[in-house]
PDB file of N, CA and C in Angstrom:
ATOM      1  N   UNK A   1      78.231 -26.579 -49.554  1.00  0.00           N
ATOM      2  CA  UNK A   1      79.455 -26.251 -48.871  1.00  0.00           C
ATOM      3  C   UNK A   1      80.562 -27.231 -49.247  1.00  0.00           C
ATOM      4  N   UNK A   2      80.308 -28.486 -49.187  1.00  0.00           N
ATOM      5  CA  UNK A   2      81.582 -29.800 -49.602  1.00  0.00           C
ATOM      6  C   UNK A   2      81.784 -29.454 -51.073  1.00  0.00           C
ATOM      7  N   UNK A   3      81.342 -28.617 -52.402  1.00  0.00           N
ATOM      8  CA  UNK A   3      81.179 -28.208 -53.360  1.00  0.00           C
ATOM      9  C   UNK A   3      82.389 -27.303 -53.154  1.00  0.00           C
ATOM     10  N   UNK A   4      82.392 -26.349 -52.101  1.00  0.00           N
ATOM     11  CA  UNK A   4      83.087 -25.129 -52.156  1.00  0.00           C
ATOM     12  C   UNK A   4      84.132 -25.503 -51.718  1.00  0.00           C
ATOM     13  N   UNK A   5      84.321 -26.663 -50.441  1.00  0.00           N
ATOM     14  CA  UNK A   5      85.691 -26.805 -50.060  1.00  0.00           C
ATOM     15  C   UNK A   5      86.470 -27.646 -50.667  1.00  0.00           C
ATOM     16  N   UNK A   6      85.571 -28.534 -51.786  1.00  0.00           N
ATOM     17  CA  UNK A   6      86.320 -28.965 -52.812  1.00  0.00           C
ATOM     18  C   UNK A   6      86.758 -28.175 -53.638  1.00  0.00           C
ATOM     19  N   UNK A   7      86.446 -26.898 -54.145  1.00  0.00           N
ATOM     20  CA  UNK A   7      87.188 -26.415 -55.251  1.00  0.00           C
ATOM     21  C   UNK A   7      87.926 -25.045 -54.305  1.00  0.00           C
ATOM     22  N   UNK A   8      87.998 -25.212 -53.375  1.00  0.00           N
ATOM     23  CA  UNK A   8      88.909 -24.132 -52.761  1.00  0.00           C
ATOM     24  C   UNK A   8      88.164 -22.976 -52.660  1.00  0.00           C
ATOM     25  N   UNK A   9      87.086 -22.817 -52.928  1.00  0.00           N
ATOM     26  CA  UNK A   9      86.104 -21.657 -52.839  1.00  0.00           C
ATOM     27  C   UNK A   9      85.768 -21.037 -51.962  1.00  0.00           C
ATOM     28  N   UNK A  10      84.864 -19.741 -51.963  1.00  0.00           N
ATOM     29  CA  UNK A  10      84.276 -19.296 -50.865  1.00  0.00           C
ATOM     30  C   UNK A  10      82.508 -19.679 -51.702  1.00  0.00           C
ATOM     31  N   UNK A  11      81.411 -19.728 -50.421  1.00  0.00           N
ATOM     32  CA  UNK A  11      80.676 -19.822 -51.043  1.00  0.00           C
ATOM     33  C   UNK A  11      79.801 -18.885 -52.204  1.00  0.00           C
ATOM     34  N   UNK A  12      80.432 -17.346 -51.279  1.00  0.00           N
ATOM     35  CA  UNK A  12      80.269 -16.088 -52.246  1.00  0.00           C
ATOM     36  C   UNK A  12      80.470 -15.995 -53.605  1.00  0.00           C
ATOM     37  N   UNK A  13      81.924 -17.089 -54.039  1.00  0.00           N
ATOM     38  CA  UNK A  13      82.416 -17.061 -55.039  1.00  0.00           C
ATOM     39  C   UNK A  13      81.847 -17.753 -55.693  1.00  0.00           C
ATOM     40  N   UNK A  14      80.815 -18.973 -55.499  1.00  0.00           N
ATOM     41  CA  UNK A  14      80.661 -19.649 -56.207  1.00  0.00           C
ATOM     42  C   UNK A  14      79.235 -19.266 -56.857  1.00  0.00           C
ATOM     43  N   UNK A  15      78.578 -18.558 -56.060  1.00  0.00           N
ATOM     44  CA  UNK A  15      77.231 -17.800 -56.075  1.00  0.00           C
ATOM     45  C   UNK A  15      77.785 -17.143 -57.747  1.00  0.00           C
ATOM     46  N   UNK A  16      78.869 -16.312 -57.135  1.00  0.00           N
ATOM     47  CA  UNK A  16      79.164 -15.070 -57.865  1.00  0.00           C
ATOM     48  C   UNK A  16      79.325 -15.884 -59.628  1.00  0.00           C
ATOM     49  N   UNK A  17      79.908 -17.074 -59.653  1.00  0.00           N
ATOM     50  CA  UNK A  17      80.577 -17.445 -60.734  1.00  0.00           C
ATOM     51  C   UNK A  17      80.134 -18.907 -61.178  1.00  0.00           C
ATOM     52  N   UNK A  18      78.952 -19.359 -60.470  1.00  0.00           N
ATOM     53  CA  UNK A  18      78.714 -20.828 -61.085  1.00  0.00           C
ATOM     54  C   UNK A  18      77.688 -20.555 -61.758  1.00  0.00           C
ATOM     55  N   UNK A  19      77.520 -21.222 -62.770  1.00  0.00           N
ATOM     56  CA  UNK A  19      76.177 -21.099 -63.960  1.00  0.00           C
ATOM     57  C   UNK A  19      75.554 -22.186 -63.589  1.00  0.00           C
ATOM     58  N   UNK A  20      73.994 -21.926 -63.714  1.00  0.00           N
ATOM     59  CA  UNK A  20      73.276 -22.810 -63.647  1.00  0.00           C
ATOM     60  C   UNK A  20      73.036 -24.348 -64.046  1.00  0.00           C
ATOM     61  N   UNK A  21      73.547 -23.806 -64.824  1.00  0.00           N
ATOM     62  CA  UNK A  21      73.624 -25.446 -66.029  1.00  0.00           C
ATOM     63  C   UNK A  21      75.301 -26.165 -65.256  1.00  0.00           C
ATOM     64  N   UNK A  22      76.377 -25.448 -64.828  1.00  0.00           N
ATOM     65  CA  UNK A  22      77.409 -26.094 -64.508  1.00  0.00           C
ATOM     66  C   UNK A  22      77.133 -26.679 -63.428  1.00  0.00           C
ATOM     67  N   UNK A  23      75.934 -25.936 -62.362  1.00  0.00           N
ATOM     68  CA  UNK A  23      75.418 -26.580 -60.839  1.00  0.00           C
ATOM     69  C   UNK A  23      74.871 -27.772 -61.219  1.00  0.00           C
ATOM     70  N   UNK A  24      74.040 -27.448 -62.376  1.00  0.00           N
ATOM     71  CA  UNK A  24      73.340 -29.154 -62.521  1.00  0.00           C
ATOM     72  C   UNK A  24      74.808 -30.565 -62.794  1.00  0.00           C
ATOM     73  N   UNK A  25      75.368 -29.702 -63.550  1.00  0.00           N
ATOM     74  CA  UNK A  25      76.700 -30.914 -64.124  1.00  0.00           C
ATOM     75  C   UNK A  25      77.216 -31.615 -62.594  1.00  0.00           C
ATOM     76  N   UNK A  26      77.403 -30.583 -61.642  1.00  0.00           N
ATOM     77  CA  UNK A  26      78.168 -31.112 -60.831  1.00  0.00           C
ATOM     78  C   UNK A  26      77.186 -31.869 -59.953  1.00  0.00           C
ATOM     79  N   UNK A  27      75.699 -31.416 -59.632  1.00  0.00           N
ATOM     80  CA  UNK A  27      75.086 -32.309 -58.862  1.00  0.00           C
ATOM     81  C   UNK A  27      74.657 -33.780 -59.604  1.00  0.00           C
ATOM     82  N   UNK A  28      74.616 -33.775 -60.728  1.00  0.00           N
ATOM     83  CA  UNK A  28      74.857 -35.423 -61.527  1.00  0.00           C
ATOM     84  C   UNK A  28      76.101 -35.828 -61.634  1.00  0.00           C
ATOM     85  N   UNK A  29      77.234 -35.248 -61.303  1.00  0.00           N
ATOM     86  CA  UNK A  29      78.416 -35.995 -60.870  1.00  0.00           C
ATOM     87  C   UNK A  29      78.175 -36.374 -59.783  1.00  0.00           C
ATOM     88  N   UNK A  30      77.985 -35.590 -58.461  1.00  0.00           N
ATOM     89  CA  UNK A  30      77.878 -36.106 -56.970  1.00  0.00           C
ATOM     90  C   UNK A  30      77.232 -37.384 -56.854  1.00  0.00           C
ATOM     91  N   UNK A  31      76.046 -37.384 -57.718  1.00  0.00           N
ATOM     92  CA  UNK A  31      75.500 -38.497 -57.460  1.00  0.00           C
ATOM     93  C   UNK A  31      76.053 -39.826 -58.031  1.00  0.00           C
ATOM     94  N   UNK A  32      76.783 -39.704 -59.071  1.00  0.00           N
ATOM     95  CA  UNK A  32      78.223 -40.536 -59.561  1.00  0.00           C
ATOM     96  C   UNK A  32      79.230 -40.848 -58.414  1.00  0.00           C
ATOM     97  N   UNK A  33      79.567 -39.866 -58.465  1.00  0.00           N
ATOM     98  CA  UNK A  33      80.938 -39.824 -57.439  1.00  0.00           C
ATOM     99  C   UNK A  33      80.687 -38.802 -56.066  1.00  0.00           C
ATOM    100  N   UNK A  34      80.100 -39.133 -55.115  1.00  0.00           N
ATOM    101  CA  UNK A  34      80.204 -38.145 -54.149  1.00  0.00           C
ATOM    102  C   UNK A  34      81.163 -37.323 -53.883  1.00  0.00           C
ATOM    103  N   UNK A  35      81.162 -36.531 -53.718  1.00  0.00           N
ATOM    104  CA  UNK A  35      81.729 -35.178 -53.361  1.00  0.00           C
ATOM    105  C   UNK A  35      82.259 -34.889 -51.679  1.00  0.00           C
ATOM    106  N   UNK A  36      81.002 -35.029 -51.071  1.00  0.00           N
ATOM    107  CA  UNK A  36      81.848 -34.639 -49.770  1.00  0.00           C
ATOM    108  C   UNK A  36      82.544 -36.215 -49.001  1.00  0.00           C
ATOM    109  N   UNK A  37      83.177 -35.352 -47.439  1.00  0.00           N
ATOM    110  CA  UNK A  37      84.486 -36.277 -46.953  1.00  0.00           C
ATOM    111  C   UNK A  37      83.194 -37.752 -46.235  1.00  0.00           C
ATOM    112  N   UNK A  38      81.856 -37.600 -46.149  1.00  0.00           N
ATOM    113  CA  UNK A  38      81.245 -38.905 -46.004  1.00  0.00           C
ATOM    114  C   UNK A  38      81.875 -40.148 -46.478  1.00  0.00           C
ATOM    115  N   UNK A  39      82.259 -39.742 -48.172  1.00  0.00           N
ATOM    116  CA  UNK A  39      82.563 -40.681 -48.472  1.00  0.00           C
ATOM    117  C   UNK A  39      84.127 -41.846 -48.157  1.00  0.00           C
ATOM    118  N   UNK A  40      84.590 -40.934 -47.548  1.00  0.00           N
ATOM    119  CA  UNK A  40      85.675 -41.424 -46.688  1.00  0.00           C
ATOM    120  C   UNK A  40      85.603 -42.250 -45.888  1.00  0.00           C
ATOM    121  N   UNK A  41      84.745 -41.743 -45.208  1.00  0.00           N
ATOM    122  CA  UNK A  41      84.202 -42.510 -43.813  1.00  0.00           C
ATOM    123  C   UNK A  41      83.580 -44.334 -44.806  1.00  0.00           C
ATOM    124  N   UNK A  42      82.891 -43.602 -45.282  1.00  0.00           N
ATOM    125  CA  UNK A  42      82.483 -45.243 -46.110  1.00  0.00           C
ATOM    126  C   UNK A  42      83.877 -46.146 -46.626  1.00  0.00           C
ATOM    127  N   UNK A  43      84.541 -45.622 -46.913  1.00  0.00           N
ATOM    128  CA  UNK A  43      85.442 -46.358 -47.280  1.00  0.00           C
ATOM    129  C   UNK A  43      86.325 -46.949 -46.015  1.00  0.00           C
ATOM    130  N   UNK A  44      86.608 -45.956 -45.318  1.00  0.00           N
ATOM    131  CA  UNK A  44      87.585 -46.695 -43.949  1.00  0.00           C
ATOM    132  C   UNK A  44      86.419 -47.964 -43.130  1.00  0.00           C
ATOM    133  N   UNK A  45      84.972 -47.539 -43.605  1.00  0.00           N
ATOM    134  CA  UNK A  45      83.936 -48.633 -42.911  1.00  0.00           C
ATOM    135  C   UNK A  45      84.343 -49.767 -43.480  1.00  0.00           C
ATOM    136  N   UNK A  46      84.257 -50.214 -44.931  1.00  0.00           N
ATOM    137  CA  UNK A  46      84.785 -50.901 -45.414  1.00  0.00           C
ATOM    138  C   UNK A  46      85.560 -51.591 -45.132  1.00  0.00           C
ATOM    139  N   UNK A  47      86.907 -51.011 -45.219  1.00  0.00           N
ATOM    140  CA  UNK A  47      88.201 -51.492 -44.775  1.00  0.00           C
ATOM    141  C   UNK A  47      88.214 -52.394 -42.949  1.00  0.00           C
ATOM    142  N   UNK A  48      88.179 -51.550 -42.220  1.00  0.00           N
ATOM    143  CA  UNK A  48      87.699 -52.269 -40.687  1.00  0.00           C
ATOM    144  C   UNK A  48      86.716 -52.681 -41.337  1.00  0.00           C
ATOM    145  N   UNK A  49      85.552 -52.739 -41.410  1.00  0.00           N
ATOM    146  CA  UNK A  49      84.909 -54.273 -41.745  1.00  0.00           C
ATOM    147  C   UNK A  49      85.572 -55.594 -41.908  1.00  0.00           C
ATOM    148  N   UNK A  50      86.364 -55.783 -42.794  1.00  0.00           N
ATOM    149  CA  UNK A  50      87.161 -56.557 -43.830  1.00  0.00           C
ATOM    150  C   UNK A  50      87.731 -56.812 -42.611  1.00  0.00           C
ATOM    151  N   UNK A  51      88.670 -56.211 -42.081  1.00  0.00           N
ATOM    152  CA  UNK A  51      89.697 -56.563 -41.225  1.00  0.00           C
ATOM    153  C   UNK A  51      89.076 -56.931 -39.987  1.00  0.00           C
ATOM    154  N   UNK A  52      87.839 -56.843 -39.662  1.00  0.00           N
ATOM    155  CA  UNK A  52      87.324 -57.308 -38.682  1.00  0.00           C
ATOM    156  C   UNK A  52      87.082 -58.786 -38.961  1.00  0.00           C
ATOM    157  N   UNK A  53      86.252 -59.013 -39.699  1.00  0.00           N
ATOM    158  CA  UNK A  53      85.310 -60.369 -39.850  1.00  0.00           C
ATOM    159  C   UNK A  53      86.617 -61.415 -40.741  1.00  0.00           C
ATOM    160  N   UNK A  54      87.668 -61.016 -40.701  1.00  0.00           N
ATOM    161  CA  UNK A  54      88.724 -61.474 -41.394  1.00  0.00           C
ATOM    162  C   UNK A  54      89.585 -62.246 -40.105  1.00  0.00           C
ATOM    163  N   UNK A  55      89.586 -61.712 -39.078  1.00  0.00           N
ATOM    164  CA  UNK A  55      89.567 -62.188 -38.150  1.00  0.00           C
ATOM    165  C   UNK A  55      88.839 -62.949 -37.240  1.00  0.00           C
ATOM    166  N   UNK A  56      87.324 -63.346 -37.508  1.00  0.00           N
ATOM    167  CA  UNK A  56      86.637 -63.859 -36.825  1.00  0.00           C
ATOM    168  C   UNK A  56      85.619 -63.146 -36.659  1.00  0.00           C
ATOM    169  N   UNK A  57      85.423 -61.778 -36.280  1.00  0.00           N
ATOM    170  CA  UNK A  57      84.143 -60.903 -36.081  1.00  0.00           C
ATOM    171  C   UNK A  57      82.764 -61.175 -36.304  1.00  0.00           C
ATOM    172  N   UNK A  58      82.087 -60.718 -36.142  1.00  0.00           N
ATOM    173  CA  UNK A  58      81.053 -60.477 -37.035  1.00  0.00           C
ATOM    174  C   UNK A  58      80.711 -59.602 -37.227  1.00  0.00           C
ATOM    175  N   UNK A  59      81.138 -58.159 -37.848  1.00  0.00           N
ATOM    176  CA  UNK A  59      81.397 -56.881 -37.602  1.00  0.00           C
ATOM    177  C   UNK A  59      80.212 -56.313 -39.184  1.00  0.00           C
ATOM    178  N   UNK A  60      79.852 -55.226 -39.206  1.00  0.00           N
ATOM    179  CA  UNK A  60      78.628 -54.914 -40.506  1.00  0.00           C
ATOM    180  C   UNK A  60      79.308 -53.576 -40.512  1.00  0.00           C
ATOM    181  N   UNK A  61      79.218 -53.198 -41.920  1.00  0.00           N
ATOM    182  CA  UNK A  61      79.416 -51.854 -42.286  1.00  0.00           C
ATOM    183  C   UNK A  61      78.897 -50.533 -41.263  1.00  0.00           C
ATOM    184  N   UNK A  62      77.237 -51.018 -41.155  1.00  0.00           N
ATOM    185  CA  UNK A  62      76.189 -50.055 -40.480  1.00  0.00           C
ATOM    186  C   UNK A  62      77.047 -49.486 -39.206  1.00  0.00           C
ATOM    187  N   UNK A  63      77.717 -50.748 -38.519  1.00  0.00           N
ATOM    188  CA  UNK A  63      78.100 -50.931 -37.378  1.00  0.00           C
ATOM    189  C   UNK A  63      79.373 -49.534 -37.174  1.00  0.00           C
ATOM    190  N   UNK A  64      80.358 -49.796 -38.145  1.00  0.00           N
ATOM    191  CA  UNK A  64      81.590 -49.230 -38.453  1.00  0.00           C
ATOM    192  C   UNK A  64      81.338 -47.631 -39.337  1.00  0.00           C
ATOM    193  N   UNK A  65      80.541 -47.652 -39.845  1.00  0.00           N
ATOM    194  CA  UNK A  65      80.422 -45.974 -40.255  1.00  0.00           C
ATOM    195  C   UNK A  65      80.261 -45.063 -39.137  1.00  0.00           C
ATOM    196  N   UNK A  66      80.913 -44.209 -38.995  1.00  0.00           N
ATOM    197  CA  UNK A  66      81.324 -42.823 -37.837  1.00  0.00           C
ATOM    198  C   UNK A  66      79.771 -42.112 -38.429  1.00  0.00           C
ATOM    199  N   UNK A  67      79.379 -41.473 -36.734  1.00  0.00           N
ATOM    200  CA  UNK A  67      77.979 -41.292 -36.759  1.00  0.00           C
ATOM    201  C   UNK A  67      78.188 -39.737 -36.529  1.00  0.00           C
ATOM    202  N   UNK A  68      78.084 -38.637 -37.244  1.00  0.00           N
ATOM    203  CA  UNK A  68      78.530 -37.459 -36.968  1.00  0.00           C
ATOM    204  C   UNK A  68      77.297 -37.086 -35.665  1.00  0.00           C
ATOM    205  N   UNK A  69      77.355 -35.987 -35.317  1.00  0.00           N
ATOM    206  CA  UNK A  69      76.300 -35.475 -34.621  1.00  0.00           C
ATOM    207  C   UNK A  69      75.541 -36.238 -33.993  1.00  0.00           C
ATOM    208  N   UNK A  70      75.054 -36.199 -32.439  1.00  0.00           N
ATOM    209  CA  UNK A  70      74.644 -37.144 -31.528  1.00  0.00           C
ATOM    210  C   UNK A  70      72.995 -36.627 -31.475  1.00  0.00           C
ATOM    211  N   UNK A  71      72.190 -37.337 -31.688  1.00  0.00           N
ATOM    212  CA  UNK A  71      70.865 -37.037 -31.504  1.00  0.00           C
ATOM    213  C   UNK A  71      70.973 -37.410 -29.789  1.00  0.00           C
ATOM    214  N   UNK A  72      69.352 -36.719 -29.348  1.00  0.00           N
ATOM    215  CA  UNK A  72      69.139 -36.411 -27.961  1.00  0.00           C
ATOM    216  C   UNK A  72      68.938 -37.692 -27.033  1.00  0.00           C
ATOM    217  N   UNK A  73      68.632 -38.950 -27.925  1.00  0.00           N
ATOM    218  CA  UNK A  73      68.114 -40.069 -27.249  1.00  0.00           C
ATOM    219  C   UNK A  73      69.673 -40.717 -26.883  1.00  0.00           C
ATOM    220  N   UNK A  74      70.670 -40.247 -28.016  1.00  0.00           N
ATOM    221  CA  UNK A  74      72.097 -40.947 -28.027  1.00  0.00           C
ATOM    222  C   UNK A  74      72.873 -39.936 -27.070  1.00  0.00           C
ATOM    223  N   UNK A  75      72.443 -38.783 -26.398  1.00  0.00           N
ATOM    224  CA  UNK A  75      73.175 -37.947 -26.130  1.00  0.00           C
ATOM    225  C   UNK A  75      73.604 -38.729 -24.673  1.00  0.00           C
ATOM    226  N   UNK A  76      75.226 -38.637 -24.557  1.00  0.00           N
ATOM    227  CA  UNK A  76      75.808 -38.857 -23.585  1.00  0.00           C
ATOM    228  C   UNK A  76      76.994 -38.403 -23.268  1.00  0.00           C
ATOM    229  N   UNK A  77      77.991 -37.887 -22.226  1.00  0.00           N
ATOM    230  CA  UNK A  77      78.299 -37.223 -21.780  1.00  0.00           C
ATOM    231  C   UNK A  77      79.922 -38.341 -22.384  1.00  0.00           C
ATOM    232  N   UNK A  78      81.145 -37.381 -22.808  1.00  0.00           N
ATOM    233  CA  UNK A  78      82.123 -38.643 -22.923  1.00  0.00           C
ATOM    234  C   UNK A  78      83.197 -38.319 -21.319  1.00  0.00           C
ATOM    235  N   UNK A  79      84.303 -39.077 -21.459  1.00  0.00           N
ATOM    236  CA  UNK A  79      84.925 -39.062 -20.603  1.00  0.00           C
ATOM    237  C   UNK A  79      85.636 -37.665 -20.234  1.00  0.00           C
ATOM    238  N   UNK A  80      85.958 -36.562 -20.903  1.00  0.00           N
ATOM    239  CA  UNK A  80      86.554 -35.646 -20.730  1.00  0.00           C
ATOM    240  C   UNK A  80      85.535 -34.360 -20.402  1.00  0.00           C
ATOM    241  N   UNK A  81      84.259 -34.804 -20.853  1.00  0.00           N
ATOM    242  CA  UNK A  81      83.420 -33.545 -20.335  1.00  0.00           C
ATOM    243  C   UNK A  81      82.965 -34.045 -19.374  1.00  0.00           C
ATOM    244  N   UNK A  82      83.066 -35.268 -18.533  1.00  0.00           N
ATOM    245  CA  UNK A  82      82.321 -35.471 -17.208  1.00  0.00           C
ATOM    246  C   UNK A  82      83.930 -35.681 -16.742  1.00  0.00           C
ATOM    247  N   UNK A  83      85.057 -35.222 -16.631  1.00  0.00           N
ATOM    248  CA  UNK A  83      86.204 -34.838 -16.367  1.00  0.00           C
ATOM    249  C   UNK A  83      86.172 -33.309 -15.559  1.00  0.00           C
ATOM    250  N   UNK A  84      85.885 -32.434 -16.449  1.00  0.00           N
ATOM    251  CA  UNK A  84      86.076 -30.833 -16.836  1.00  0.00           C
ATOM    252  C   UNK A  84      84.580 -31.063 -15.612  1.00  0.00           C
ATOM    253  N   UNK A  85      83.529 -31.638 -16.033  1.00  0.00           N
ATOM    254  CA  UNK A  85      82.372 -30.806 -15.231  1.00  0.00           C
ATOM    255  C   UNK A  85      82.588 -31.163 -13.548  1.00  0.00           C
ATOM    256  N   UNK A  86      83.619 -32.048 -13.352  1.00  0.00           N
ATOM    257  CA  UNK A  86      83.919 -32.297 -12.038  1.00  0.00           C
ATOM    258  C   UNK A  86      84.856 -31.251 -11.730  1.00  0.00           C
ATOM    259  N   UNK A  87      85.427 -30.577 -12.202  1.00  0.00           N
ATOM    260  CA  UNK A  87      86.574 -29.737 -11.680  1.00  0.00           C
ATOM    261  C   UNK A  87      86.173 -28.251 -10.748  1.00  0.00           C
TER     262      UNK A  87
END
């Protein structure tokens, strides 16, 4: 899918029109250069890192990478849905 919304695609289209051998090209690029917006997130980790422990911190990458999707042990309720469920 990060394949398709990088090239503006649908995934139909890409079914319809990628050759086998071009899928391999691009999955040995990804692994070069990632492809999807993860790698964003790594980079802004980076950055706040730096600017943390630059200040004194003691701040770790692990710490600062955005954690998509909440597993069940992490699951907790944020301020606006225990807002709404009081209403």
């Amino acid at each position: 899918m990060s394949l398709a919304l990088r090239l503006g695609r649908t995934l139909h289209e890409l079914r319809e029109t990628l050759t086998a051998s071009e899928l391999k090209m691009w999955l040995a690029f990804d692994r070069i250069s990632p492809i999807g917006d993860w790698r964003g997130d790594i980079q802004a980790a980076q950055v706040v890192t730096a600017v943390l422990n630059s200040q004194g911190a003691k701040a770790s990458m692990s710490e600062m990478v955005l954690k998509w999707g909440v597993t069940e042990e992490e699951e907790e309720i944020s301020g606006l849905e225990e807002w709404m469920g009081g209403l």
